[in-house]
PDB file of N, CA and C in Angstrom:
ATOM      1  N   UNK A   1      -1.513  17.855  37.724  1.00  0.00           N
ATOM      2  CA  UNK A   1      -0.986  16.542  37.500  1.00  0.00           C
ATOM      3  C   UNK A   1      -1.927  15.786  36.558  1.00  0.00           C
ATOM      4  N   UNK A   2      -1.376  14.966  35.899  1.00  0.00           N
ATOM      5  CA  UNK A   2      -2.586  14.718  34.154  1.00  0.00           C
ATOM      6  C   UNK A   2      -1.821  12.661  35.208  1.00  0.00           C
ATOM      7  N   UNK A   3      -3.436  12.312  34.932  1.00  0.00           N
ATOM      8  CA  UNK A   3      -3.916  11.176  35.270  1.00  0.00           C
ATOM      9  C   UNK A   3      -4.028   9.968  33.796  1.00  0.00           C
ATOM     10  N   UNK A   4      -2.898   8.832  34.616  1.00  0.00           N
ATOM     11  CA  UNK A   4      -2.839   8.114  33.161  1.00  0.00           C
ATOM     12  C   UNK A   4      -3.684   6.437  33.996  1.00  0.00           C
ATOM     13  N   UNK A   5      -4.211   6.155  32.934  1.00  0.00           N
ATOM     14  CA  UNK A   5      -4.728   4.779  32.896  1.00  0.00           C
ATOM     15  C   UNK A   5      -4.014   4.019  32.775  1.00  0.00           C
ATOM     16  N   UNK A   6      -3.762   2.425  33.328  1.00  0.00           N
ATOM     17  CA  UNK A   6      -2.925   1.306  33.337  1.00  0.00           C
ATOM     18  C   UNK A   6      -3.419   0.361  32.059  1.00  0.00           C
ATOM     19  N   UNK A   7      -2.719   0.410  31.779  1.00  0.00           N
ATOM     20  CA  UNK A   7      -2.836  -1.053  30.046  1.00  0.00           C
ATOM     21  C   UNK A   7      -4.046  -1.668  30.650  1.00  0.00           C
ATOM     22  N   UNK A   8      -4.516  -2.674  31.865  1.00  0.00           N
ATOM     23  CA  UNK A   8      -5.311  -3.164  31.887  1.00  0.00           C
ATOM     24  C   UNK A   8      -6.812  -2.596  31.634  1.00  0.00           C
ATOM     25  N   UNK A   9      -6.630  -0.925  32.324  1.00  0.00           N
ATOM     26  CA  UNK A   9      -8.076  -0.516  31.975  1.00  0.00           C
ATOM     27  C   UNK A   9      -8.229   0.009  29.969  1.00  0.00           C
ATOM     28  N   UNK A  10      -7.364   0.305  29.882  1.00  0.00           N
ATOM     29  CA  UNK A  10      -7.032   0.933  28.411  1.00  0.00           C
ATOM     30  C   UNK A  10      -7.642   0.030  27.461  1.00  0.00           C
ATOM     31  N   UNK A  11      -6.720  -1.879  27.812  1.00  0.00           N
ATOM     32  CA  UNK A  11      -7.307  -2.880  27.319  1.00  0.00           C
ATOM     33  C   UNK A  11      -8.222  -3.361  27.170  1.00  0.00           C
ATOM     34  N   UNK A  12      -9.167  -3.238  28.184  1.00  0.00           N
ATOM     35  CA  UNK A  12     -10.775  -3.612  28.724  1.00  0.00           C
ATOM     36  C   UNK A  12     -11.535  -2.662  28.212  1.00  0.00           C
ATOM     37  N   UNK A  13     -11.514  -1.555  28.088  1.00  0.00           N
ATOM     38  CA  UNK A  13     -12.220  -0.196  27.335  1.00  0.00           C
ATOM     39  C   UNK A  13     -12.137  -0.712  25.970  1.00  0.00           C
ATOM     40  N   UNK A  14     -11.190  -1.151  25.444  1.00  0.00           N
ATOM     41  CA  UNK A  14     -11.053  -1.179  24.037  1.00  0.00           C
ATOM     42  C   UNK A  14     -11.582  -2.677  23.186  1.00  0.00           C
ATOM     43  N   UNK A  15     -11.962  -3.784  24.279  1.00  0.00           N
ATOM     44  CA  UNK A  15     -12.460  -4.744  24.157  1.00  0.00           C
ATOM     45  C   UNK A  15     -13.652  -4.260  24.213  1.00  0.00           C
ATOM     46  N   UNK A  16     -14.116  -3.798  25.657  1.00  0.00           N
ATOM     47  CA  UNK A  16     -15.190  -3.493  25.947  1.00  0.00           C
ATOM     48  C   UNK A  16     -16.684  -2.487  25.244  1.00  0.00           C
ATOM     49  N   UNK A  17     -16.205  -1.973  24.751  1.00  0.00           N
ATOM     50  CA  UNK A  17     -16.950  -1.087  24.213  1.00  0.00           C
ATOM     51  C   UNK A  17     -17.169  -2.141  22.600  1.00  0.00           C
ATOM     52  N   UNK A  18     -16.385  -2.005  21.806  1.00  0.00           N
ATOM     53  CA  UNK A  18     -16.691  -3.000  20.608  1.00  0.00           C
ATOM     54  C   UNK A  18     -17.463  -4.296  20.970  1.00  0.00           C
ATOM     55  N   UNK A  19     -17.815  -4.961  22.058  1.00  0.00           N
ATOM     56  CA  UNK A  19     -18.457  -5.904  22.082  1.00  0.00           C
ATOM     57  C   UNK A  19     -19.717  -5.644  22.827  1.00  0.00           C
ATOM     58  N   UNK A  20     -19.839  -4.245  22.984  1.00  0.00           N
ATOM     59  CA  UNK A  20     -21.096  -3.970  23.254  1.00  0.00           C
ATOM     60  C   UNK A  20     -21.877  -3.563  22.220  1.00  0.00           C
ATOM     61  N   UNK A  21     -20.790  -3.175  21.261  1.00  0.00           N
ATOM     62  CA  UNK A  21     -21.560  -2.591  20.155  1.00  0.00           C
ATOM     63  C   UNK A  21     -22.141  -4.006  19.149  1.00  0.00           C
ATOM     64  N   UNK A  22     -21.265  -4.978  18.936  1.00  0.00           N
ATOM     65  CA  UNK A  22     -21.463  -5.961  18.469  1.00  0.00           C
ATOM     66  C   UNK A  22     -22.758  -6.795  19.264  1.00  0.00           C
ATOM     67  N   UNK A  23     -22.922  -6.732  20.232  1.00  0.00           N
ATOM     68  CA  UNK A  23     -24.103  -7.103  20.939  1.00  0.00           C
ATOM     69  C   UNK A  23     -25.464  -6.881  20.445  1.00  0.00           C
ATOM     70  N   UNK A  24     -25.057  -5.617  20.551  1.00  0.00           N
ATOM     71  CA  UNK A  24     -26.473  -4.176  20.359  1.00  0.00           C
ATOM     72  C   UNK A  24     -26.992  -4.515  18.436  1.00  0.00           C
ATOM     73  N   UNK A  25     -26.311  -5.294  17.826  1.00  0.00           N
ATOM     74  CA  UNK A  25     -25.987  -5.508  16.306  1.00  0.00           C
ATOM     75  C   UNK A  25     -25.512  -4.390  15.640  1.00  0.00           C
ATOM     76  N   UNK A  26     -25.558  -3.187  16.353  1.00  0.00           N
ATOM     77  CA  UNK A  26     -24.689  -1.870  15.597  1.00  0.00           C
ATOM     78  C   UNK A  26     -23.310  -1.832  14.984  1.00  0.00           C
ATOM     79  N   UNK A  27     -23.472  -0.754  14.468  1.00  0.00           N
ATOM     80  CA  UNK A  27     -22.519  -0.059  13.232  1.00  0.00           C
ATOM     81  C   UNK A  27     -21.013   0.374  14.193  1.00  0.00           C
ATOM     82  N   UNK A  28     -19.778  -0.284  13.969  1.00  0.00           N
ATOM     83  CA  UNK A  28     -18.885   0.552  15.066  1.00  0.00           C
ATOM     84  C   UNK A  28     -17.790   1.494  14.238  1.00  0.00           C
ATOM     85  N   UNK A  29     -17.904   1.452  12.776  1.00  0.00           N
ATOM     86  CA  UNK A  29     -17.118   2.020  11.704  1.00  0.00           C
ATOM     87  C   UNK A  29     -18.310   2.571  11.098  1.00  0.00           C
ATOM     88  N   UNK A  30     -17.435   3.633   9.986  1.00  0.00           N
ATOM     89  CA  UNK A  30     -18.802   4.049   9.045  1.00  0.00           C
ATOM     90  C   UNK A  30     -19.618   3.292   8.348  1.00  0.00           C
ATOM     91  N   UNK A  31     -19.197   1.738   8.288  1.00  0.00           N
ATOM     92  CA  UNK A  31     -19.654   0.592   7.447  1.00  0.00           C
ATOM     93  C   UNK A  31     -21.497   0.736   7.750  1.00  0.00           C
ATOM     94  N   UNK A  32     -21.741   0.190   6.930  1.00  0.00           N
ATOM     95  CA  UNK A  32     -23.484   0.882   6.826  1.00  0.00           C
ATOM     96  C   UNK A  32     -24.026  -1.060   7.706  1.00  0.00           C
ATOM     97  N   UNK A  33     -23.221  -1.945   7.093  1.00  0.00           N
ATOM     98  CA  UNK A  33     -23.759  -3.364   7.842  1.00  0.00           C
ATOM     99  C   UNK A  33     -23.324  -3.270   9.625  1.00  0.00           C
ATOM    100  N   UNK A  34     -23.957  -4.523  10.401  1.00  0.00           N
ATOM    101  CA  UNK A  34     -23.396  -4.689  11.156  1.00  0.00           C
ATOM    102  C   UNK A  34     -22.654  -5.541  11.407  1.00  0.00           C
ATOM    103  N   UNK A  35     -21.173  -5.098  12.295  1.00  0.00           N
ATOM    104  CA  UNK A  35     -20.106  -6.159  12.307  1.00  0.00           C
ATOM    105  C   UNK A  35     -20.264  -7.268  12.340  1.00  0.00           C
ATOM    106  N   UNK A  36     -19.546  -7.881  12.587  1.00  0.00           N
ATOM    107  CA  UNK A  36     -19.785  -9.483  12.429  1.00  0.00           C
ATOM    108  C   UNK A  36     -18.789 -10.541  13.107  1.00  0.00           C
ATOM    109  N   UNK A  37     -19.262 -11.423  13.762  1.00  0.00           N
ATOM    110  CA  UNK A  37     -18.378 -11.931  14.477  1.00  0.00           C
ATOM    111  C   UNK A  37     -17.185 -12.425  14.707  1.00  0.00           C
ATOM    112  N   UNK A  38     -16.595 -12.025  12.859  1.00  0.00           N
ATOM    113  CA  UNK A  38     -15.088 -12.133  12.984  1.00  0.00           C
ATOM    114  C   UNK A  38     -14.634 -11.077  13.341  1.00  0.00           C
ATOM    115  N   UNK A  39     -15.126  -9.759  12.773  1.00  0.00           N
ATOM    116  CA  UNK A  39     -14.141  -8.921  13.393  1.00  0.00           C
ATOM    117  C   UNK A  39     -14.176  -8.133  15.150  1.00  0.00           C
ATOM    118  N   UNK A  40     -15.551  -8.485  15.861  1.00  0.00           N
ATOM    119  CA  UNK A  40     -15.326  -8.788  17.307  1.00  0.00           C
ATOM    120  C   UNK A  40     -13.961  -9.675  17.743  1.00  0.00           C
ATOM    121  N   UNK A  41     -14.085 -11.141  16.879  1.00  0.00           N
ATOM    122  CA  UNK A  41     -12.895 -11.798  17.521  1.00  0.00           C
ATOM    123  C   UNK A  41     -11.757 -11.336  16.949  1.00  0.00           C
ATOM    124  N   UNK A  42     -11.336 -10.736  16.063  1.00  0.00           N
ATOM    125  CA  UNK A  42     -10.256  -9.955  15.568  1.00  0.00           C
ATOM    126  C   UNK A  42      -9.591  -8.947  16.545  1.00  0.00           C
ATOM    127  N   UNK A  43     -10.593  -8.152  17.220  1.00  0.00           N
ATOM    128  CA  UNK A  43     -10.390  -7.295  18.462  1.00  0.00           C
ATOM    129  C   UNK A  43      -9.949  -8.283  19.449  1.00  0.00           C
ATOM    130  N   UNK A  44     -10.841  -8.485  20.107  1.00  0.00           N
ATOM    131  CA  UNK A  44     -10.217  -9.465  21.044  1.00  0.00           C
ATOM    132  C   UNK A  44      -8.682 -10.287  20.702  1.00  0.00           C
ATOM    133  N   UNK A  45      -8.691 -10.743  20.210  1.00  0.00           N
ATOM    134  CA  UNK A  45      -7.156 -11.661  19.752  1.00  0.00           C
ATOM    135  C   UNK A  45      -5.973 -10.135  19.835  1.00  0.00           C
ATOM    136  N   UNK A  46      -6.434  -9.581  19.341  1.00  0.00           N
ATOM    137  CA  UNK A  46      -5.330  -8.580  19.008  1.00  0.00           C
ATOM    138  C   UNK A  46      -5.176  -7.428  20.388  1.00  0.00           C
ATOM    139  N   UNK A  47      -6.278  -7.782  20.876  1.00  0.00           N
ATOM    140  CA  UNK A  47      -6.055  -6.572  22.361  1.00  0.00           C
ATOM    141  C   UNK A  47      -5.115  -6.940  23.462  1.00  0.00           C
ATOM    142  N   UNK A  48      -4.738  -8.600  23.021  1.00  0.00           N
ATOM    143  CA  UNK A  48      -3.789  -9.129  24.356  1.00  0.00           C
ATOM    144  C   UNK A  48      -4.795  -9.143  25.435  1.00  0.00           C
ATOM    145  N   UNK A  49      -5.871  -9.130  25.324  1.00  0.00           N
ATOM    146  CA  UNK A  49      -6.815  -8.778  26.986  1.00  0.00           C
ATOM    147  C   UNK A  49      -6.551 -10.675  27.823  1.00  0.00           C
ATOM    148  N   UNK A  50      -6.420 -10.470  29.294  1.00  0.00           N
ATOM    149  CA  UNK A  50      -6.368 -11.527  30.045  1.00  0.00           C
ATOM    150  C   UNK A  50      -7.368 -12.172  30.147  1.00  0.00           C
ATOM    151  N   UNK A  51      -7.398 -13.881  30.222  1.00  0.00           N
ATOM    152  CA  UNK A  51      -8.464 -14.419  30.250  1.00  0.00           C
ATOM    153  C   UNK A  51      -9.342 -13.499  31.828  1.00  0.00           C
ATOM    154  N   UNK A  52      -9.027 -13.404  32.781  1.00  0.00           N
ATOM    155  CA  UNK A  52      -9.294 -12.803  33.565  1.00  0.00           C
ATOM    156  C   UNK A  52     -10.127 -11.536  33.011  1.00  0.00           C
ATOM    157  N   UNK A  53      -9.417 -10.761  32.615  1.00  0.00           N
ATOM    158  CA  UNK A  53      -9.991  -9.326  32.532  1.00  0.00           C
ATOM    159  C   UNK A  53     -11.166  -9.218  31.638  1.00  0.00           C
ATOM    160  N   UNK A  54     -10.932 -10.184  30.776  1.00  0.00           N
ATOM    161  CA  UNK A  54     -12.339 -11.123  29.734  1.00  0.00           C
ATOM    162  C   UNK A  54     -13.281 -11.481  30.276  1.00  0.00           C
ATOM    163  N   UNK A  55     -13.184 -12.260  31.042  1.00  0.00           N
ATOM    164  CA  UNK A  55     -14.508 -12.733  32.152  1.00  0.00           C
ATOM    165  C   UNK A  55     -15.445 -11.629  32.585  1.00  0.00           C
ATOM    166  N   UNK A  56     -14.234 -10.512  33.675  1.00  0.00           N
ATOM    167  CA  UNK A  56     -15.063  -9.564  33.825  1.00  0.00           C
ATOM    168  C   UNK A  56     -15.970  -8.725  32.829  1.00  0.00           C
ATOM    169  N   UNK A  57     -15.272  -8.515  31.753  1.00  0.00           N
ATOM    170  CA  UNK A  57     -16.013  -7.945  30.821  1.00  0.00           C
ATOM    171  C   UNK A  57     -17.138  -8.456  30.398  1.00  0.00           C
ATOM    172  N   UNK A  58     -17.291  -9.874  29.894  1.00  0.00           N
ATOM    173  CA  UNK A  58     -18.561 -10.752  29.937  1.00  0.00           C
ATOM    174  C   UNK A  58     -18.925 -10.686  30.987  1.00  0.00           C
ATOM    175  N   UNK A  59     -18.971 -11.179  32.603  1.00  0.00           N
ATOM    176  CA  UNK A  59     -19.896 -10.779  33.609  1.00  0.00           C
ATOM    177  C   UNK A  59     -20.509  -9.090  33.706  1.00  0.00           C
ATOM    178  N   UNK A  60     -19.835  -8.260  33.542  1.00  0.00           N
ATOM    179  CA  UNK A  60     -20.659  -7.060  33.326  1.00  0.00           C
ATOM    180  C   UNK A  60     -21.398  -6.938  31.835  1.00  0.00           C
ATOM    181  N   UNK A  61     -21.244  -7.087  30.910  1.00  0.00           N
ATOM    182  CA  UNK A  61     -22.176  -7.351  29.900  1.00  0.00           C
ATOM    183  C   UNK A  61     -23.416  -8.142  29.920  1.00  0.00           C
ATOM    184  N   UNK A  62     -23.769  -9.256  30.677  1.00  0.00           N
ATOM    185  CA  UNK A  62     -24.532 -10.259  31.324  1.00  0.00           C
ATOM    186  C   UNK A  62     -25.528  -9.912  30.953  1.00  0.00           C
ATOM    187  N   UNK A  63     -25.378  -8.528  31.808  1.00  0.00           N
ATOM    188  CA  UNK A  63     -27.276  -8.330  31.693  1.00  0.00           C
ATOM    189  C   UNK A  63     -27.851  -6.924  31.453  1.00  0.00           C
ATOM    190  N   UNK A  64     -27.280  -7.077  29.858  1.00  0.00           N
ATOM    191  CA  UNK A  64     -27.053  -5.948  28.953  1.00  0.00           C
ATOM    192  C   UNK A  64     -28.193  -6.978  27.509  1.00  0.00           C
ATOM    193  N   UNK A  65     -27.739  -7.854  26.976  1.00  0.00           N
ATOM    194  CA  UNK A  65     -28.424  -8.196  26.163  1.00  0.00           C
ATOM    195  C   UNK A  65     -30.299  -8.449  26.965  1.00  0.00           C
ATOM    196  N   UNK A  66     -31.175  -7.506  26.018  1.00  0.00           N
ATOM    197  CA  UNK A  66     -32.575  -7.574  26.455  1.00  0.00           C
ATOM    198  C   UNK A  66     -33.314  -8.520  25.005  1.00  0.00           C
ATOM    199  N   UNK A  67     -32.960  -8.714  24.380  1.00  0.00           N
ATOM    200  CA  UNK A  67     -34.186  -8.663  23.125  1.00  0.00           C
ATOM    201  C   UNK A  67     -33.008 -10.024  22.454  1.00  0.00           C
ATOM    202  N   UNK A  68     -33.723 -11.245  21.928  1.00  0.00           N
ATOM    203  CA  UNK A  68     -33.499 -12.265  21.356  1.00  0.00           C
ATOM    204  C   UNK A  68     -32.186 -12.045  20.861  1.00  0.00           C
ATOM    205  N   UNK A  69     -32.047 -11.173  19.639  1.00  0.00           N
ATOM    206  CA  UNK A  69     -30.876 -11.042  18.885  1.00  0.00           C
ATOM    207  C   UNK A  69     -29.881 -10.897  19.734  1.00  0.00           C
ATOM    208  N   UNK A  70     -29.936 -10.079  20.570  1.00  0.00           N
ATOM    209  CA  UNK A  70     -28.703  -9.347  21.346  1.00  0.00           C
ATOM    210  C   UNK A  70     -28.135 -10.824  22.197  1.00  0.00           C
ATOM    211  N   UNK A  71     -28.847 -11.594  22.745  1.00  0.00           N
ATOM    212  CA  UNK A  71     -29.035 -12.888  23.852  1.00  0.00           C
ATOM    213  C   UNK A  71     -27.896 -13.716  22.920  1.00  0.00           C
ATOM    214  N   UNK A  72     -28.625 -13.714  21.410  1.00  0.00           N
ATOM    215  CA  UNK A  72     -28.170 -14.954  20.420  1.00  0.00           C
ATOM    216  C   UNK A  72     -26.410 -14.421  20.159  1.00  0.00           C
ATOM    217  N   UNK A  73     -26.339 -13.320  19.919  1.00  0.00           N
ATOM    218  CA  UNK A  73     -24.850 -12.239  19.645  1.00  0.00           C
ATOM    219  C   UNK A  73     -23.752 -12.529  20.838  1.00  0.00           C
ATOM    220  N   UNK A  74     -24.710 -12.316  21.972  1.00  0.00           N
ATOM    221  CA  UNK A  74     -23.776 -12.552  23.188  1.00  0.00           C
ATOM    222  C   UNK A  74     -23.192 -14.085  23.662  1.00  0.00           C
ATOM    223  N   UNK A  75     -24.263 -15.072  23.510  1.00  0.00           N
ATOM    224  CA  UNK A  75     -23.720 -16.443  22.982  1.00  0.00           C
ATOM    225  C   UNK A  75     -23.009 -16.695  22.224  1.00  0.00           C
ATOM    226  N   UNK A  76     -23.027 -16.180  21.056  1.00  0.00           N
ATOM    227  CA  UNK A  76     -22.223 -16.977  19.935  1.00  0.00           C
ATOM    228  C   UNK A  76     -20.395 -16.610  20.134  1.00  0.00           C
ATOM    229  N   UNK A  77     -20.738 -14.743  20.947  1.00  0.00           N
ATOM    230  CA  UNK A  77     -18.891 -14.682  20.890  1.00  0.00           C
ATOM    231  C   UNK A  77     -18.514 -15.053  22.253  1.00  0.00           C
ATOM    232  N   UNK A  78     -19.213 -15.621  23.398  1.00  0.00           N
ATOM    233  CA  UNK A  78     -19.226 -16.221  24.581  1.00  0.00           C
ATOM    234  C   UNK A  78     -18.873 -17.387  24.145  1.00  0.00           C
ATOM    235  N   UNK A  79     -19.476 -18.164  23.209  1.00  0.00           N
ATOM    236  CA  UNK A  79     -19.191 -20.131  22.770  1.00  0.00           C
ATOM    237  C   UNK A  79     -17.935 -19.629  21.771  1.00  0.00           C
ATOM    238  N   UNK A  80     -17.684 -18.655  21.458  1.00  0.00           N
ATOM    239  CA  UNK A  80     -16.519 -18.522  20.303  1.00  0.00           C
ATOM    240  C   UNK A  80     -15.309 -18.044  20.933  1.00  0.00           C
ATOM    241  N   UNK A  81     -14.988 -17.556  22.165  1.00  0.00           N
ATOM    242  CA  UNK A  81     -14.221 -17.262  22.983  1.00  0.00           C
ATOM    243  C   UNK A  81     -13.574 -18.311  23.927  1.00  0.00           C
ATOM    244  N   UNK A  82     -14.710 -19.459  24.330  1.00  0.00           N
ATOM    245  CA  UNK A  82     -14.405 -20.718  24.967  1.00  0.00           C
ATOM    246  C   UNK A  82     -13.451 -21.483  23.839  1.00  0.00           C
ATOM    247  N   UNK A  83     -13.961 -21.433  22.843  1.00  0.00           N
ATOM    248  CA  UNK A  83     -13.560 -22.147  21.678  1.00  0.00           C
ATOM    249  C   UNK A  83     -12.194 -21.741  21.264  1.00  0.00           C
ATOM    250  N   UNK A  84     -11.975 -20.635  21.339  1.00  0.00           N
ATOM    251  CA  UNK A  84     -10.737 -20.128  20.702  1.00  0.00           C
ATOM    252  C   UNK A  84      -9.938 -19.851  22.140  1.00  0.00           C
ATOM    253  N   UNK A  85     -10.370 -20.168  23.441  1.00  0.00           N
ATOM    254  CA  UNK A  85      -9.205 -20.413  24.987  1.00  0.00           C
ATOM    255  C   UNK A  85      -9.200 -19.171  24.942  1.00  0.00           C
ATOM    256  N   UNK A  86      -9.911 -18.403  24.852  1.00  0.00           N
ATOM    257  CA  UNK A  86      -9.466 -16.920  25.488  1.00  0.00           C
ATOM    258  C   UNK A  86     -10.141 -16.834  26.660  1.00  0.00           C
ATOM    259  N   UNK A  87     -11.491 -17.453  27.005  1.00  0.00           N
ATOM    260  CA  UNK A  87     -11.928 -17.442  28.689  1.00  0.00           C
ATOM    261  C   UNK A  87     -11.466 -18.586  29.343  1.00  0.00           C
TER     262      UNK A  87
END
């Protein structure tokens, strides 16, 4: 029997992972820069993810940023997410 995932986890994986990478300041395409905070919020807008299922994703990310940059990254799409009503 082949095991399928529900839209919500599918959704959250696919948020989730790109905004860790955007955190970390890494590369998530072959692009040699690192992303940048429009196209994090580009993902997000376009994943349909629930303000709900958003939250969680920021509360487990929490306490993932260690080092200044990562702190400053995780703020800015945390204040840019309030801003744009997606949390």
């Amino acid at each position: 029997m082949v095991r399928i995932k529900d839209i919500k986890t599918i959704t959250k994986n696919y948020v989730e992972k790109p905004l860790m990478t955007f955190i970390e300041g890494g590369k998530y395409t072959r692009d040699k820069k690192p992303q940048s905070l429009n196209w994090i919020m580009g993902i997000i807008r376009e994943s349909g993810i629930e303000k709900e299922d958003l939250v969680k994703v920021f509360g487990g990310l929490k306490s993932c940023p260690k080092e200044k940059d990562e702190v400053m990254r995780y703020n800015n799409v945390f204040e840019e997410c309030q801003k744009q009503n997606y949390l």
